[in-house]
C-alpha atoms as a PDB file:
ATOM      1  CA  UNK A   1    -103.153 -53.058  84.734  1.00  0.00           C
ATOM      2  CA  UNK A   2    -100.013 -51.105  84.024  1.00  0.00           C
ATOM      3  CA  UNK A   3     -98.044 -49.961  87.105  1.00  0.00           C
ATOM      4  CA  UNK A   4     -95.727 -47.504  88.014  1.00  0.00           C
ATOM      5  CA  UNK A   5     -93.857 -47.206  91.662  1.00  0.00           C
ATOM      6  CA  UNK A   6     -92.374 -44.091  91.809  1.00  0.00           C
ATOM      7  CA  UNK A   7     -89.211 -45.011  93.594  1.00  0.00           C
ATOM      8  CA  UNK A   8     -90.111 -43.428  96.755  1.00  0.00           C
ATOM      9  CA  UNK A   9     -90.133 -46.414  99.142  1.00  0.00           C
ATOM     10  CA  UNK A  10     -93.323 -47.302  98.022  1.00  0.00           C
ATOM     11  CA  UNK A  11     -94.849 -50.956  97.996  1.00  0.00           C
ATOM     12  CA  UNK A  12     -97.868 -53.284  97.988  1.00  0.00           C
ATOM     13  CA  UNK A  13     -99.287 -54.794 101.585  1.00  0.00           C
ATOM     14  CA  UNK A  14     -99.884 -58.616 102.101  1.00  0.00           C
ATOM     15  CA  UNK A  15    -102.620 -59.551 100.071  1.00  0.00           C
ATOM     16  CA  UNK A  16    -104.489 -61.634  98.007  1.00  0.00           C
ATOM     17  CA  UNK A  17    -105.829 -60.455  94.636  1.00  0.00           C
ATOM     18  CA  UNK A  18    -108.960 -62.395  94.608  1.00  0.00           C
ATOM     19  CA  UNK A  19    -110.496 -63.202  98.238  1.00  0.00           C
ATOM     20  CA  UNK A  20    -113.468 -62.896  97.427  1.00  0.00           C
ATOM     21  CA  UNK A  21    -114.013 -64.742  94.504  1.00  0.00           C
ATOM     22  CA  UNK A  22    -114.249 -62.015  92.322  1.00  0.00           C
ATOM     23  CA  UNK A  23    -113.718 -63.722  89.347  1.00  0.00           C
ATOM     24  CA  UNK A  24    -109.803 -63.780  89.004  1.00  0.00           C
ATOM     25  CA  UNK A  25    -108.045 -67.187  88.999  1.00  0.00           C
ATOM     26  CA  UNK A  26    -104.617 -66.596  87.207  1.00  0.00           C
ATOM     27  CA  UNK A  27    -102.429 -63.381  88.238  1.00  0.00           C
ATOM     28  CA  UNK A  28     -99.995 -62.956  85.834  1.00  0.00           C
ATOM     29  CA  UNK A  29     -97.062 -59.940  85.908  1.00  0.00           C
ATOM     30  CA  UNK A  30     -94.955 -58.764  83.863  1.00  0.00           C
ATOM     31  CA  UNK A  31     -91.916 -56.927  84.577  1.00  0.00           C
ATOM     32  CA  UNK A  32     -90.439 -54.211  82.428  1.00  0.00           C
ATOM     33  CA  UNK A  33     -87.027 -52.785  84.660  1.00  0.00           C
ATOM     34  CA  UNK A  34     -83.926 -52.657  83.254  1.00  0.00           C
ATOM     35  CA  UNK A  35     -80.936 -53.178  84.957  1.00  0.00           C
ATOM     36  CA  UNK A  36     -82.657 -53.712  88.331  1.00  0.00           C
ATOM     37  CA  UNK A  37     -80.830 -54.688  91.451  1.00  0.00           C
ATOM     38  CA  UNK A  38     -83.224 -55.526  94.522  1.00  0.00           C
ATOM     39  CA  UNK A  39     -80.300 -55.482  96.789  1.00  0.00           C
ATOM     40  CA  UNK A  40     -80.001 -51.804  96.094  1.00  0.00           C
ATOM     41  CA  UNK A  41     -83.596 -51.029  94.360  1.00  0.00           C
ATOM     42  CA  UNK A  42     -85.753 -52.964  96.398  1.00  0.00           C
ATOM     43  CA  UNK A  43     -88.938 -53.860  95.033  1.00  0.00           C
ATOM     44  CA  UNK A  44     -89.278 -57.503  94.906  1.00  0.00           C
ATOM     45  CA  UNK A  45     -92.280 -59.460  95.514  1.00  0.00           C
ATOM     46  CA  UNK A  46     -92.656 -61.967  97.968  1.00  0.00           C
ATOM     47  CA  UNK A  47     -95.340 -64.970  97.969  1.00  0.00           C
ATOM     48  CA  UNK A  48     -96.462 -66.852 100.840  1.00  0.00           C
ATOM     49  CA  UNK A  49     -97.283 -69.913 100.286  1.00  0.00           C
ATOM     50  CA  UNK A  50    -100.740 -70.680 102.133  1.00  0.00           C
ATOM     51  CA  UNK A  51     -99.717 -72.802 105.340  1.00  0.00           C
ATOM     52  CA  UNK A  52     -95.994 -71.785 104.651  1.00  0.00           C
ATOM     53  CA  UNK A  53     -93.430 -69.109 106.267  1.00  0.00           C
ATOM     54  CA  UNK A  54     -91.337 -69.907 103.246  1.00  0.00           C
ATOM     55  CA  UNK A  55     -91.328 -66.753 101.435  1.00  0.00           C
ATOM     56  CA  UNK A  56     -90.521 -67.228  97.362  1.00  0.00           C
ATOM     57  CA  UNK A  57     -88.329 -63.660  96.801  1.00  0.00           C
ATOM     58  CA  UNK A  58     -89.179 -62.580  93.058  1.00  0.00           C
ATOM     59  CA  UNK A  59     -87.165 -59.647  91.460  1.00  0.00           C
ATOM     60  CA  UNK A  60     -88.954 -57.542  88.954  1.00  0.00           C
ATOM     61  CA  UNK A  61     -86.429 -57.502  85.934  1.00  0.00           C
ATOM     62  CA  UNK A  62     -87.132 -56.699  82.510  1.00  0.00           C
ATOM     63  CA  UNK A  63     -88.901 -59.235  80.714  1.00  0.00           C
ATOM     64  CA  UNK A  64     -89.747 -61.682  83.365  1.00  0.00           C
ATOM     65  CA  UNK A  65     -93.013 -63.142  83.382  1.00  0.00           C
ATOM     66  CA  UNK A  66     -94.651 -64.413  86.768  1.00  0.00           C
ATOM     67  CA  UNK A  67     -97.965 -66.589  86.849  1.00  0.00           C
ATOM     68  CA  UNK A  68     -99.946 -67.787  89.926  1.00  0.00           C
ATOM     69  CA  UNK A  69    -103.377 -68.149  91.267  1.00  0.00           C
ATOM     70  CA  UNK A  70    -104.840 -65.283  92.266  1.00  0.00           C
ATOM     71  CA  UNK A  71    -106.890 -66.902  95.312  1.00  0.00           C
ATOM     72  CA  UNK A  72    -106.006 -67.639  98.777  1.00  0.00           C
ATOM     73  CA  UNK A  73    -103.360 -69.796  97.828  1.00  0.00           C
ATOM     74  CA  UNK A  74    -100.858 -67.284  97.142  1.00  0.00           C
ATOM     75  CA  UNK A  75    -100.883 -64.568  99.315  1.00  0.00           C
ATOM     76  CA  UNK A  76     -98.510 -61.680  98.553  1.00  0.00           C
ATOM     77  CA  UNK A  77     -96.514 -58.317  98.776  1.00  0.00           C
ATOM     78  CA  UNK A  78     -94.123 -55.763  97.392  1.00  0.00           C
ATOM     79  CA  UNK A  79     -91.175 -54.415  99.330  1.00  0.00           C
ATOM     80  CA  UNK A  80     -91.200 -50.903  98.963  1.00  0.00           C
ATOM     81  CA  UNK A  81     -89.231 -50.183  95.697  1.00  0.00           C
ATOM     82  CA  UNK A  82     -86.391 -47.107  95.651  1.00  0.00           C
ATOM     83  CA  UNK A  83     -86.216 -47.021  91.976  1.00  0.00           C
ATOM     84  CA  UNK A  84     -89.288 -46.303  89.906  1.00  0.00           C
ATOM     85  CA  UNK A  85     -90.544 -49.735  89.092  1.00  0.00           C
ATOM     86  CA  UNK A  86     -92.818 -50.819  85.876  1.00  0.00           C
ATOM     87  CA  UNK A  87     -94.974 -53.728  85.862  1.00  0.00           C
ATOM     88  CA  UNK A  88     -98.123 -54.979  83.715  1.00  0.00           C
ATOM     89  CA  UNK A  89    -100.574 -57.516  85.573  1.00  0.00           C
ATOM     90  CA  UNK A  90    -103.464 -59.597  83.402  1.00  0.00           C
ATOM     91  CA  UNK A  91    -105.609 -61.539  85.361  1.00  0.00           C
ATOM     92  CA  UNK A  92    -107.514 -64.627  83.680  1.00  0.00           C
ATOM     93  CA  UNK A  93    -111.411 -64.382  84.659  1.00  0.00           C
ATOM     94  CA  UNK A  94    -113.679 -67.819  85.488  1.00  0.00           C
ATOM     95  CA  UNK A  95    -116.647 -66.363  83.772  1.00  0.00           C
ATOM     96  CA  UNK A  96    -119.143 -68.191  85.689  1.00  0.00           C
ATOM     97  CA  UNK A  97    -117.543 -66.974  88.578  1.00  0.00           C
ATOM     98  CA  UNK A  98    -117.254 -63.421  87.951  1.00  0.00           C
ATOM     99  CA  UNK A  99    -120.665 -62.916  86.589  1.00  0.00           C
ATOM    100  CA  UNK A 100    -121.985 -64.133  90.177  1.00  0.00           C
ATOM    101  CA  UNK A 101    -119.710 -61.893  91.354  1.00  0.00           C
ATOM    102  CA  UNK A 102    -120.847 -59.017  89.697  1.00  0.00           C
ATOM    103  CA  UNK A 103    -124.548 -59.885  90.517  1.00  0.00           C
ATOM    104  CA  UNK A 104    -123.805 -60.427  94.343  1.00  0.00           C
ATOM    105  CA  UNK A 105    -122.214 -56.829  93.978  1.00  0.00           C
ATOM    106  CA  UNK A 106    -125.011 -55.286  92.268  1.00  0.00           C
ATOM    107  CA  UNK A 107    -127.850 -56.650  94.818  1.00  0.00           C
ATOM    108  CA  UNK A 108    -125.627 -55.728  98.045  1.00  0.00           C
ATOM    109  CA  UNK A 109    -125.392 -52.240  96.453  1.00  0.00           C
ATOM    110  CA  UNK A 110    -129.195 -51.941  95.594  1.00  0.00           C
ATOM    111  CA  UNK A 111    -130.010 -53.385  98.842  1.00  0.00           C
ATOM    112  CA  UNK A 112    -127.695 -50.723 100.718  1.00  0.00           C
ATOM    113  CA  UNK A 113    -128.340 -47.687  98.416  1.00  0.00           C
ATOM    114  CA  UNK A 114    -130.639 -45.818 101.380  1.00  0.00           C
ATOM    115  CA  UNK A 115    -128.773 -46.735 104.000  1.00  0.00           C
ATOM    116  CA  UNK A 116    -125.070 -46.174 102.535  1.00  0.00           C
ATOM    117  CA  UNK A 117    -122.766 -48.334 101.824  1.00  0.00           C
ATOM    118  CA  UNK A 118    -122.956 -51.652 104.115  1.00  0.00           C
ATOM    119  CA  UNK A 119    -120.331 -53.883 105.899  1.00  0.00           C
ATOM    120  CA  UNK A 120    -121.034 -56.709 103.513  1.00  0.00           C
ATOM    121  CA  UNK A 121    -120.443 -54.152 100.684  1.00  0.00           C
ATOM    122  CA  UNK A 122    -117.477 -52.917 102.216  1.00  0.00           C
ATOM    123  CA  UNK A 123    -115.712 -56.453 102.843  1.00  0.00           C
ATOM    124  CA  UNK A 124    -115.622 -56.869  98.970  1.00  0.00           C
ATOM    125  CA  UNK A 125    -114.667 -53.328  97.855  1.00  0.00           C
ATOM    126  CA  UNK A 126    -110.692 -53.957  98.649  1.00  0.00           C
ATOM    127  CA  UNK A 127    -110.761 -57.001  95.827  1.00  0.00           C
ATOM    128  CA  UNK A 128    -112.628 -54.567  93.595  1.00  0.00           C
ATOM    129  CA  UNK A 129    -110.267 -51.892  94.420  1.00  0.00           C
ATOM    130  CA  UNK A 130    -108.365 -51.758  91.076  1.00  0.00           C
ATOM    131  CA  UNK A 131    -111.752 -51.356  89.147  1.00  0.00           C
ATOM    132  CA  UNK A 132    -112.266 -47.877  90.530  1.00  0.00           C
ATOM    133  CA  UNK A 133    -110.295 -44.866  89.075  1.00  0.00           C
ATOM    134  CA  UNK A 134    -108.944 -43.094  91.824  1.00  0.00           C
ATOM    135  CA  UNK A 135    -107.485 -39.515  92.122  1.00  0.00           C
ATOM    136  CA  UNK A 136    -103.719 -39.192  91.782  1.00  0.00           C
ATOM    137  CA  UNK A 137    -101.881 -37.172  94.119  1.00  0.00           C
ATOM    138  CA  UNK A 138     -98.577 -37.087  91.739  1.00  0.00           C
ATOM    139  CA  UNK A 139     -97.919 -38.454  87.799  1.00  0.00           C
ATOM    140  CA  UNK A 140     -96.034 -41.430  88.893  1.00  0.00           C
ATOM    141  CA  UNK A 141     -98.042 -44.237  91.935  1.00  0.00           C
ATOM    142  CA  UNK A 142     -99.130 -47.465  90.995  1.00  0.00           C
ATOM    143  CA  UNK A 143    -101.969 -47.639  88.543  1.00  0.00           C
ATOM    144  CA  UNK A 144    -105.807 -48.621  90.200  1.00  0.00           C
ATOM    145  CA  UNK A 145    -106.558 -49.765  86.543  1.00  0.00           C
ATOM    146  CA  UNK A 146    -105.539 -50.552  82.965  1.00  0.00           C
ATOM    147  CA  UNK A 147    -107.746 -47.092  82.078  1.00  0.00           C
ATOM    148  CA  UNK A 148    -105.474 -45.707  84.442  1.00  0.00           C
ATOM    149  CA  UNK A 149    -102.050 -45.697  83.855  1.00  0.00           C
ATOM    150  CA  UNK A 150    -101.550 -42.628  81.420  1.00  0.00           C
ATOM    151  CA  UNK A 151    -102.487 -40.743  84.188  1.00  0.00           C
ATOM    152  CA  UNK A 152    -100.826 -42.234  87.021  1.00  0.00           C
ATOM    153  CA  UNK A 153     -97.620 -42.171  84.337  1.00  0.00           C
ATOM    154  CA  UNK A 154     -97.549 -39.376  82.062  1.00  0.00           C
ATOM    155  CA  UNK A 155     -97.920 -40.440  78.478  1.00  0.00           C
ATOM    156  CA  UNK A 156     -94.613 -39.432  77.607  1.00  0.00           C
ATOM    157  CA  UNK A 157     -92.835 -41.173  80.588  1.00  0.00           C
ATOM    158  CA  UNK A 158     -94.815 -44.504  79.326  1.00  0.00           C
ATOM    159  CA  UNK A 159     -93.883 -44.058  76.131  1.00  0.00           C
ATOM    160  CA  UNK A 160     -90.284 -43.594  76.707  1.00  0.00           C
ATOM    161  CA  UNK A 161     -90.121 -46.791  78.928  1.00  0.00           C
ATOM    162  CA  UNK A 162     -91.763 -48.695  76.182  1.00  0.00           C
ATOM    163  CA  UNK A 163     -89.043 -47.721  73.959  1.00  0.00           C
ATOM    164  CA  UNK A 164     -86.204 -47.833  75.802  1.00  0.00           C
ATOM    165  CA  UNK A 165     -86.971 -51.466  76.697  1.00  0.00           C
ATOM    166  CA  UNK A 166     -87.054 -51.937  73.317  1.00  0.00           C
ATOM    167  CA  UNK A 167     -84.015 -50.295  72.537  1.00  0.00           C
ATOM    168  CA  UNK A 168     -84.782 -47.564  70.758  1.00  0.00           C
END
């Protein structure tokens, strides 16, 4: 998943990327931002430990790479970033574990398809969340999904961070 924040205060709520057991084990991010400075940008991401206040304060600059496990364990947020922010996240699948996952999915859905959409659906949608293209209301937020993120960033803007992190 590419993602862009467009620098408007915007950041990620508490959570955990796979509570449901979804399939994801290992979150790992990437950070593309020059020159950052969270004391003036914002932007970094906090963990919390499970069973800890201790927060872990990591600042997205370029070419950091962050890994972790995406399950309970490691619950965490973005503070709302004031610079547009880049980052890419992989996640590393448990194949046995997202294939049940996909089949507990498809019978809830089946099972609730004259009825609508059911609260046992609904509890797993916001791990599923990034999975699902969603409208965007401007050519910068962060990205729902790798198929995504030309649209969310124009091609051109993409592009042109690609490059100048490279140093063309």
């Amino acid at each position: 998943m590419v993602a862009c924040y467009p620098g408007n205060g915007l950041g990620c709520v508490w959570h955990v990327d796979s509570p449901h057991g979804d399939g994801r084990c290992v979150t790992c991010i990437y950070y593309l931002n020059r020159k950052w400075d969270s004391k003036v940008h914002g932007g970094v991401l906090q963990i919390f430990p499970e069973g800890h206040s201790v927060v872990a304060n990591v600042d997205p600059i370029l070419d950091r790479l962050l890994i972790f496990c995406s399950d309970q364990l490691n619950p965490h947020q973005v503070k709302p970033a004031y610079a547009t922010r880049y980052t890419v996240t992989v996640w590393y699948f448990d194949a046995k574990q997202r294939a049940k996952a996909k089949g507990e999915l498809r019978n809830l859905f089946t099972r609730e398809t004259k009825t609508g959409l059911g609260q046992e659906a609904a509890k797993l949608l916001p791990s599923l969340r990034w999975l699902t293209p969603r409208p965007s209301s401007g050519p910068c937020e962060p990205a729902d999904g790798l198929w995504n993120a030309w649209s969310r960033c124009s091609e051109e803007a993409v592009s042109s961070l690609f490059q100048a992190e490279r140093g063309n």
